[in-house]
C-alpha atoms as a PDB file:
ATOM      1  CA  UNK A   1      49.391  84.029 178.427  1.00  0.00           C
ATOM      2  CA  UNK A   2      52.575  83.756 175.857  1.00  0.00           C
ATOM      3  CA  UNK A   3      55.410  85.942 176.820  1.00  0.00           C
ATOM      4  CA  UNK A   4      58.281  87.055 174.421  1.00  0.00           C
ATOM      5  CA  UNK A   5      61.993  87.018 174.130  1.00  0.00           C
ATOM      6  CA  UNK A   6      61.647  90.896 174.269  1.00  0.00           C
ATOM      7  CA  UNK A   7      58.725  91.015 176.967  1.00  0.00           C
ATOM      8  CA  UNK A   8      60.969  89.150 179.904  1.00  0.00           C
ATOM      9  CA  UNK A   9      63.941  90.963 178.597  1.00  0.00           C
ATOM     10  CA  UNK A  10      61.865  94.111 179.589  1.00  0.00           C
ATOM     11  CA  UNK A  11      60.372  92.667 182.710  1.00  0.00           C
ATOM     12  CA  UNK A  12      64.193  91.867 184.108  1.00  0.00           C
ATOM     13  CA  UNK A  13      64.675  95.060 183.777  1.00  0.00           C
ATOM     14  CA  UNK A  14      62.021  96.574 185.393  1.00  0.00           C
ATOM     15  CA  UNK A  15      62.408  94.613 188.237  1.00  0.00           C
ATOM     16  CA  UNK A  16      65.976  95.146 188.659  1.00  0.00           C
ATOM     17  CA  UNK A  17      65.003  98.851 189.040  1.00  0.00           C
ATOM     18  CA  UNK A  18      62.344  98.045 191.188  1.00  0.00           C
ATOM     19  CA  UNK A  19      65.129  96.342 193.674  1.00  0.00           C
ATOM     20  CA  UNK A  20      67.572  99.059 193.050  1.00  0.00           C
ATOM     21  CA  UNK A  21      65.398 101.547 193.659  1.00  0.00           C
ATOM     22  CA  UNK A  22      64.141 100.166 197.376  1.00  0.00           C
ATOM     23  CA  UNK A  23      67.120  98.958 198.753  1.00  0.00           C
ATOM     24  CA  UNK A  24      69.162 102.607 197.660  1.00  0.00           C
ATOM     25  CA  UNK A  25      68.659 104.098 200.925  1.00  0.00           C
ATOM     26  CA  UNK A  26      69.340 100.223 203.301  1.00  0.00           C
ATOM     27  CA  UNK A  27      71.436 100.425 206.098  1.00  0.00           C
ATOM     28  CA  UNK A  28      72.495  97.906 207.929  1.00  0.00           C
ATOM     29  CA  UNK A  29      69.094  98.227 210.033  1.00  0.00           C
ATOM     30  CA  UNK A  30      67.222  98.236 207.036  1.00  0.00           C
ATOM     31  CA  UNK A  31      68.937  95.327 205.758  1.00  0.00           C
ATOM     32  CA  UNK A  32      68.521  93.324 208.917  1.00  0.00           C
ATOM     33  CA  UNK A  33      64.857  93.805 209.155  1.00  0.00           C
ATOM     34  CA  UNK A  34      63.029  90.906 207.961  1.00  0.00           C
ATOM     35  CA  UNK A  35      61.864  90.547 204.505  1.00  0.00           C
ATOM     36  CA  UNK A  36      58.433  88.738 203.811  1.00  0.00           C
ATOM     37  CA  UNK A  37      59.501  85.733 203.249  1.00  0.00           C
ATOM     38  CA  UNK A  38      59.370  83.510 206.439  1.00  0.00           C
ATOM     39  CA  UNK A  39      63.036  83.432 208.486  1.00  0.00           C
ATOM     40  CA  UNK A  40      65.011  85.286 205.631  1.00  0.00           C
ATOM     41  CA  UNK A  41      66.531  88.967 206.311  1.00  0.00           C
ATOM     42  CA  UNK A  42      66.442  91.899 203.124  1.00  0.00           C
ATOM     43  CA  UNK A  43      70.156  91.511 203.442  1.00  0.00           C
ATOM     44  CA  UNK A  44      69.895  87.634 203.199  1.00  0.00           C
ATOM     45  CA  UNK A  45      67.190  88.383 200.309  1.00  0.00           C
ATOM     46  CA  UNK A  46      69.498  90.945 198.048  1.00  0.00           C
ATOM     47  CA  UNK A  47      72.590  88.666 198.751  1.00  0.00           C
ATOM     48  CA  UNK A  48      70.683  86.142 196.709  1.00  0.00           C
ATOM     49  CA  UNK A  49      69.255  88.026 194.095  1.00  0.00           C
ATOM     50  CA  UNK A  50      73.386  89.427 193.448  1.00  0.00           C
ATOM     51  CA  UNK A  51      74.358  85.867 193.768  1.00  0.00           C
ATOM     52  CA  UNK A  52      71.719  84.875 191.215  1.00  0.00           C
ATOM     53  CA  UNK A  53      73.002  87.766 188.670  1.00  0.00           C
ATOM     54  CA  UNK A  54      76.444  86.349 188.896  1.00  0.00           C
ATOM     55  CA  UNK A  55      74.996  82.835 188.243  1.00  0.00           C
ATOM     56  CA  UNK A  56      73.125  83.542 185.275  1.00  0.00           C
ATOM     57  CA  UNK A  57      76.086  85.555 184.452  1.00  0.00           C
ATOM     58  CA  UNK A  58      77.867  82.285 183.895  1.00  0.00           C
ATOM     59  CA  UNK A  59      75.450  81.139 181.719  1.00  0.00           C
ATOM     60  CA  UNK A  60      75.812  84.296 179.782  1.00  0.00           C
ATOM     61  CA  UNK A  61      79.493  83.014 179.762  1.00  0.00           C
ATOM     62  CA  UNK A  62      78.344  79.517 178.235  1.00  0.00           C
ATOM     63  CA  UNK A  63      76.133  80.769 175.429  1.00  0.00           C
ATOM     64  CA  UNK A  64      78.935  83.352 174.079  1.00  0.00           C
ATOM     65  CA  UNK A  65      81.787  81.233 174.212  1.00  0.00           C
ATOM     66  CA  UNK A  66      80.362  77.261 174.288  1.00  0.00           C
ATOM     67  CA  UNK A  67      82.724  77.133 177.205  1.00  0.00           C
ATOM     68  CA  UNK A  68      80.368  74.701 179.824  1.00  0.00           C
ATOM     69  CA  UNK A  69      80.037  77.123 183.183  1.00  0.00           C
ATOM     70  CA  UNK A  70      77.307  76.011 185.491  1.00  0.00           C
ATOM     71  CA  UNK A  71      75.221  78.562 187.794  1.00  0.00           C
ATOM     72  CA  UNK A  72      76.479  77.472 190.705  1.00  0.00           C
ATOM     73  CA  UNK A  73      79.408  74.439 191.281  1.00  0.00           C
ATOM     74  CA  UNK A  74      77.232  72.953 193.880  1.00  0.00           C
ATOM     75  CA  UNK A  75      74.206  73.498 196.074  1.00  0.00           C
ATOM     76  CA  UNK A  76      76.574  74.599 198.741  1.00  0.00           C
ATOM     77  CA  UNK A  77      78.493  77.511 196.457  1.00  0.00           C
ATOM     78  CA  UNK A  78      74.393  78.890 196.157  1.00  0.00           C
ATOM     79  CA  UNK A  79      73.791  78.691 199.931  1.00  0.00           C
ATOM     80  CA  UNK A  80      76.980  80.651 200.162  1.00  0.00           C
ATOM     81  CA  UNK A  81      75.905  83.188 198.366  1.00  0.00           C
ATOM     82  CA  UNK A  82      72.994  83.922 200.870  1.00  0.00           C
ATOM     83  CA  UNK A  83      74.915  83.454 203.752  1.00  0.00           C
ATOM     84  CA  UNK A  84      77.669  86.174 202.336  1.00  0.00           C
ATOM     85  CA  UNK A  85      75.292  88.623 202.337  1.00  0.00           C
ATOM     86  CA  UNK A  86      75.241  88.577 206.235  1.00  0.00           C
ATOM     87  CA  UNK A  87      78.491  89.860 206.561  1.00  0.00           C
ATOM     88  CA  UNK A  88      78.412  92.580 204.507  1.00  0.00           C
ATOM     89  CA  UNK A  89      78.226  96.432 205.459  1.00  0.00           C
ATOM     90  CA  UNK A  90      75.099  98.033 203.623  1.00  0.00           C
ATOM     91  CA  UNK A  91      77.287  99.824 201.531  1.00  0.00           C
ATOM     92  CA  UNK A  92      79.328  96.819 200.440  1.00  0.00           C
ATOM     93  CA  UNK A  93      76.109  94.736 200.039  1.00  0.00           C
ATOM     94  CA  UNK A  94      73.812  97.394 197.909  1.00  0.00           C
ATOM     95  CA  UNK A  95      77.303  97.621 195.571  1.00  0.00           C
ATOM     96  CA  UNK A  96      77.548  93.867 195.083  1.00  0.00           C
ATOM     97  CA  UNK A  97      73.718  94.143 194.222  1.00  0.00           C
ATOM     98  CA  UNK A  98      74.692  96.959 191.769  1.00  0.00           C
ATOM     99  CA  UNK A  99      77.488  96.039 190.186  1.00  0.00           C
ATOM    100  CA  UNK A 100      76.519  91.990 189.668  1.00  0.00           C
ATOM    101  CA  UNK A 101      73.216  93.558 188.314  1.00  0.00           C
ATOM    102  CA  UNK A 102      75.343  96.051 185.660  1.00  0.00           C
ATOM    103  CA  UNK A 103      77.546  93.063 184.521  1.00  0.00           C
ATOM    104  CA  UNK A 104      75.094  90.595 183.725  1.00  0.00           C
ATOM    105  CA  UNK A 105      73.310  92.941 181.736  1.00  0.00           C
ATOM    106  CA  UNK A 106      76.146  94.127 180.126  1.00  0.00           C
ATOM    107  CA  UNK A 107      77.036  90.610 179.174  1.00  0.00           C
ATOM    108  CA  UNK A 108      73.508  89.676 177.886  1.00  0.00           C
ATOM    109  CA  UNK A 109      73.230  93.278 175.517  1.00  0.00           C
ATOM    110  CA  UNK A 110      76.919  91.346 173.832  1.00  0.00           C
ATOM    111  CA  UNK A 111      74.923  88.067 173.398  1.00  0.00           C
ATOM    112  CA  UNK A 112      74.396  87.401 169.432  1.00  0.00           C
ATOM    113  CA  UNK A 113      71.582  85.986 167.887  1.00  0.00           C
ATOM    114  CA  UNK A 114      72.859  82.478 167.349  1.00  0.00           C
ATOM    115  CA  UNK A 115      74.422  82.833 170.859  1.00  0.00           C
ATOM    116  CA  UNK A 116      71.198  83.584 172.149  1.00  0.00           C
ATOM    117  CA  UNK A 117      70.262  79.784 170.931  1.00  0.00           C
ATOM    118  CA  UNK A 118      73.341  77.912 172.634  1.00  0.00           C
ATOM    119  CA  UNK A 119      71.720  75.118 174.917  1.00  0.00           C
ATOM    120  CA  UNK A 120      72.971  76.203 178.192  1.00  0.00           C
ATOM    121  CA  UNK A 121      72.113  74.132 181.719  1.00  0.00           C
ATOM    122  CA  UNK A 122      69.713  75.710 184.955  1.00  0.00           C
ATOM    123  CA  UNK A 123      70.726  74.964 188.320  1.00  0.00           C
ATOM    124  CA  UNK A 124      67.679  72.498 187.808  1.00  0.00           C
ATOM    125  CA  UNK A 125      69.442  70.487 185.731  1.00  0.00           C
ATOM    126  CA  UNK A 126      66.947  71.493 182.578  1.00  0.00           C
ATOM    127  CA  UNK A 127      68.698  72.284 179.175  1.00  0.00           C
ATOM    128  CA  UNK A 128      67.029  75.645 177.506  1.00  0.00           C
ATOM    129  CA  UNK A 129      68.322  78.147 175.100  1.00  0.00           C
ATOM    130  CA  UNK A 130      69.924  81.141 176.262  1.00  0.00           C
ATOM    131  CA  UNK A 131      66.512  83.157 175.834  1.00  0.00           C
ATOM    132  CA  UNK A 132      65.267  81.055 178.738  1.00  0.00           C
ATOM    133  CA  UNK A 133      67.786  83.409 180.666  1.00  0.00           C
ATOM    134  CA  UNK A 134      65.789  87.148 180.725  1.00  0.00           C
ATOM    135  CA  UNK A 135      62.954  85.094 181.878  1.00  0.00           C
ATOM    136  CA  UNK A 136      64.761  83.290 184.783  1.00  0.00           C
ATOM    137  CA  UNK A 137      66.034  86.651 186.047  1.00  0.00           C
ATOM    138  CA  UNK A 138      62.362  88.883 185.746  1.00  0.00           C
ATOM    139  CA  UNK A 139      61.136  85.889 188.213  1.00  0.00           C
ATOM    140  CA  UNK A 140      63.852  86.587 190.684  1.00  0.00           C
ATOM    141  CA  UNK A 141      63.764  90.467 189.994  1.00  0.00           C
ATOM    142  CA  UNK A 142      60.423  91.031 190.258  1.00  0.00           C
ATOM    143  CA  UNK A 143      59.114  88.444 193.125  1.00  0.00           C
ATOM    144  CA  UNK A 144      61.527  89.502 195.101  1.00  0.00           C
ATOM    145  CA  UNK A 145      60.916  93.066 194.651  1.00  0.00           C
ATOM    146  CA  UNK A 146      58.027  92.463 196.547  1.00  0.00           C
ATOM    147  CA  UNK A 147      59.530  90.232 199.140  1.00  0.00           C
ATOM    148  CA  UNK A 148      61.689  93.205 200.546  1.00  0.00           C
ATOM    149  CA  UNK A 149      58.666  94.582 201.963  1.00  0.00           C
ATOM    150  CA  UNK A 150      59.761  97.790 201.259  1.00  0.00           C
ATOM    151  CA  UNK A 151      56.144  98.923 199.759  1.00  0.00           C
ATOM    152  CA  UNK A 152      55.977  96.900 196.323  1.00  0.00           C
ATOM    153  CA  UNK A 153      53.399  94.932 195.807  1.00  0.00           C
ATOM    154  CA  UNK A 154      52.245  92.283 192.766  1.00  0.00           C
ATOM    155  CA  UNK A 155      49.901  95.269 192.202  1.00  0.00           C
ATOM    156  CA  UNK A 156      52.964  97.059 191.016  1.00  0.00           C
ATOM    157  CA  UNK A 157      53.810  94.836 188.334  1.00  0.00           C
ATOM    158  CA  UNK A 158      52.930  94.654 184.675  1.00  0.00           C
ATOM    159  CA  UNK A 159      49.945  92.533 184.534  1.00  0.00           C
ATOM    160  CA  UNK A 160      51.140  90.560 181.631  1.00  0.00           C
ATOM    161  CA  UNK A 161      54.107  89.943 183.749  1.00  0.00           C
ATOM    162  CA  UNK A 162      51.994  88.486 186.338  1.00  0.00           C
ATOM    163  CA  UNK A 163      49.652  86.668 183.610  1.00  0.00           C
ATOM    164  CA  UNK A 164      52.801  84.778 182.407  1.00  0.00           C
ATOM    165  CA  UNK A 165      54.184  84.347 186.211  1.00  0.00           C
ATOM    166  CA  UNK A 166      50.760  82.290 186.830  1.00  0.00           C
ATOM    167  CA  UNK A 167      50.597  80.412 183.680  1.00  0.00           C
ATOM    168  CA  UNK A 168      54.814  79.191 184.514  1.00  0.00           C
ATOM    169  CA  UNK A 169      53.676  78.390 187.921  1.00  0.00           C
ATOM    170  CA  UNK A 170      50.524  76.402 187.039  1.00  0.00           C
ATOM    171  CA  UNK A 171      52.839  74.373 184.857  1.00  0.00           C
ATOM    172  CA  UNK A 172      54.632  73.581 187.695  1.00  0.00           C
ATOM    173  CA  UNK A 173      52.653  72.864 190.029  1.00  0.00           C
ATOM    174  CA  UNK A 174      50.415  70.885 188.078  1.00  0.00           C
ATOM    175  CA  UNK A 175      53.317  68.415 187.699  1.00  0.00           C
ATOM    176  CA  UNK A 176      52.925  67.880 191.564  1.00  0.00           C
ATOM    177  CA  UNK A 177      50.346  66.455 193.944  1.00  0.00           C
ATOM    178  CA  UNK A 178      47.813  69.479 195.790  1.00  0.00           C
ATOM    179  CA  UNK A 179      44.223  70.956 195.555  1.00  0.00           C
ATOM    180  CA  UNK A 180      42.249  71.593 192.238  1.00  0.00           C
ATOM    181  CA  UNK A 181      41.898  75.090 191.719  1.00  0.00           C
ATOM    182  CA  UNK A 182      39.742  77.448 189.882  1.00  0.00           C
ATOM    183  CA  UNK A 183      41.180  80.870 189.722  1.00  0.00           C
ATOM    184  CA  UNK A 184      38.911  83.811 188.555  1.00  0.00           C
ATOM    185  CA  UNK A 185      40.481  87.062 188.126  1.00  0.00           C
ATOM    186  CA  UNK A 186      38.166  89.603 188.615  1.00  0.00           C
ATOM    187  CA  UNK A 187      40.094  92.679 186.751  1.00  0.00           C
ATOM    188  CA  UNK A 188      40.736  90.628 183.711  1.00  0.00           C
ATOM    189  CA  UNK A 189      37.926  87.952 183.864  1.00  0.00           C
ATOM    190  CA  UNK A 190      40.267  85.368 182.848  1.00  0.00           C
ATOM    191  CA  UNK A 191      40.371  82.079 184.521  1.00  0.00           C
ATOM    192  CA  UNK A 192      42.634  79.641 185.406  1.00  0.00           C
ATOM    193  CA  UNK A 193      42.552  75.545 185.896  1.00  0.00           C
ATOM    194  CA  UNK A 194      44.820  73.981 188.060  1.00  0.00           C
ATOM    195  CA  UNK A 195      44.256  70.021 188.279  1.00  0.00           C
ATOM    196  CA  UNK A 196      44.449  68.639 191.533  1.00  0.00           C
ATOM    197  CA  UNK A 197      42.767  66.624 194.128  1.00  0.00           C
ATOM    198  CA  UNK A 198      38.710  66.776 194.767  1.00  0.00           C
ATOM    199  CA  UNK A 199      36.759  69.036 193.154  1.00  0.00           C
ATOM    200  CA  UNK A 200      38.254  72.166 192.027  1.00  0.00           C
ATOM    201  CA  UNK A 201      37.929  74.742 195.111  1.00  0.00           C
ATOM    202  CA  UNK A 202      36.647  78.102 192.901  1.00  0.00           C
ATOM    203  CA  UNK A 203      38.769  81.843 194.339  1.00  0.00           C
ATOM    204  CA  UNK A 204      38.277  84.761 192.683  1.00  0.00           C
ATOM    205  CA  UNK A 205      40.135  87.912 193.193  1.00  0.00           C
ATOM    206  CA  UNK A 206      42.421  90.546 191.245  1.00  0.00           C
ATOM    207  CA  UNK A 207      45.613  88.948 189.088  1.00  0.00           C
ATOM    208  CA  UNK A 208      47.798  90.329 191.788  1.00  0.00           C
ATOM    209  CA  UNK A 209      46.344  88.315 194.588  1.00  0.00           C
ATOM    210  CA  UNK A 210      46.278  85.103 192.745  1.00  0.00           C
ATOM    211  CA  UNK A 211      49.542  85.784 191.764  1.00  0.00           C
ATOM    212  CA  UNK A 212      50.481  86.080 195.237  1.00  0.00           C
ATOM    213  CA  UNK A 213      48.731  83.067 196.585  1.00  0.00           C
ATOM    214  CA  UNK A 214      49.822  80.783 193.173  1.00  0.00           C
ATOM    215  CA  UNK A 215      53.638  82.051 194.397  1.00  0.00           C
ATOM    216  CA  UNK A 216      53.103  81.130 198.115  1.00  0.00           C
ATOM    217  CA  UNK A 217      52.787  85.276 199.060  1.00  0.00           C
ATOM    218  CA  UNK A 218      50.836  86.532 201.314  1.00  0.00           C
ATOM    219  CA  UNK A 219      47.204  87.361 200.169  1.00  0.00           C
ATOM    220  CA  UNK A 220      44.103  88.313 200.437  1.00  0.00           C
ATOM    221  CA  UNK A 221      42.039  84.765 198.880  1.00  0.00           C
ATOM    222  CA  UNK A 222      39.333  82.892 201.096  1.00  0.00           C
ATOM    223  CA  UNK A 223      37.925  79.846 199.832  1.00  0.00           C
ATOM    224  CA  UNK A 224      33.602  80.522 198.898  1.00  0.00           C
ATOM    225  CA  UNK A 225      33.197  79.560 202.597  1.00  0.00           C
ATOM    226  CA  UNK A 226      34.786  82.381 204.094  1.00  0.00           C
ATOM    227  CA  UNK A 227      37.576  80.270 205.298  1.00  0.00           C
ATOM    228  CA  UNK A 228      41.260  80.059 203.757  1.00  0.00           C
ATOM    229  CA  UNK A 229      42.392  79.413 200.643  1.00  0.00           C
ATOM    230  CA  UNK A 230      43.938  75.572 200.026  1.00  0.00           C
ATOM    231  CA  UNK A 231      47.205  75.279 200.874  1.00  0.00           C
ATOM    232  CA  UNK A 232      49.975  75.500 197.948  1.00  0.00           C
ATOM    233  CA  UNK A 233      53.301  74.055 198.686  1.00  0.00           C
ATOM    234  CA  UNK A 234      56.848  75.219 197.429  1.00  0.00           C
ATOM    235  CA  UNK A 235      56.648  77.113 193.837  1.00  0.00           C
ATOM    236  CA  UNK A 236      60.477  76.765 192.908  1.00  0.00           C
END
């Protein structure tokens, strides 16, 4: 599924509301309870989606002024960043949240169309244009929306979000060793190759749950035996 400049610059949006809106009401018990994501707190969770925000904030930075200003200055400033977040009060954490959120998109509504193509760097290493940016954030926005476990779900999410989400994280993983896949989505009947080892094992469900299970979610997928799905490893 193609996405658009304009579609992930309305997709980071929506997802930043989405986390706004569920962690408005965290205190510090909400915040310490844990989020889905194996052996990570919400608190750890929304310290790194702030942390990301300022990151990609410095990108912002590099496309408007051609000034070079990586992400992060090393993999330990970005584990920082988590690890801040479990110092923090509620209130201080939900403002950093907030007010990192505010800034970056403040700084990407001043962005210019020829600023928009400066080659800036990911914390990857790959070199994209600035438009790459929107995109990079709706990933973090919305996935981790749902990891708060604070009642979103993929279900909640635009479907051609999610239809773009898979085809990015085929891409990926298709780059990697792991199982052949043949994804059927039973809402939209579309389906989706992943090349792999063996035979292609055939799920079929909704978009949302392969979405889920492509992302290394939780889900609802069995393989045609009844048993569980293949194991995926790491998405990102």
């Amino acid at each position: 599924m193609s996405r658009s400049f304009d579609d992930a610059r309305r997709w980071a949006e929506l997802g930043t509301n989405l986390v706004l809106e569920a962690t408005a009401d965290f205190d510090d018990q909400a915040y310490d309870a844990p989020s889905a994501l194996p052996g990570w707190q919400r608190r750890q969770l929304v310290a790194h989606i702030a942390a990301n925000a300022d990151a990609l904030g410095n990108l912002v930075h590099w496309a408007a002024t051609g000034e070079e200003t990586p992400m992060y200055a090393s993999p330990e400033e970005r584990a920082a960043g988590i690890a801040r977040g479990l110092g923090m009060p509620a209130a201080e954490l939900t403002g950093w949240l907030r007010r990192s959120a505010a800034e970056l998109a403040a700084s990407t509504a001043g962005l210019g169309d020829g600023q928009w193509q400066h080659p800036v760097v990911t914390a990857q290493g790959r070199t994209v244009p600035a438009t790459e940016l929107p995109w990079m954030r709706s990933r973090e926005v919305c996935v981790h929306a749902v990891d708060l476990d604070a009642g979103i779900t993929f279900a909640d999410l635009p479907a051609d979000f999610l239809g773009a989400l898979c085809d990015d994280v085929i891409a990926k993983r298709a780059k990697a060793p792991g199982p052949a896949l043949r994804l059927t989505e039973t809402d939209t009947g579309e389906v989706r190759e992943l090349p792999g080892d063996g035979e292609p094992t055939v799920l079929t469900g909704p978009l949302a749950e392969i979405t889920a299970y492509l992302t290394g979610r939780r889900h609802a997928l069995t393989a045609p035996d009844g048993g569980p799905a293949p194991t995926v490893g790491p998405w990102l």
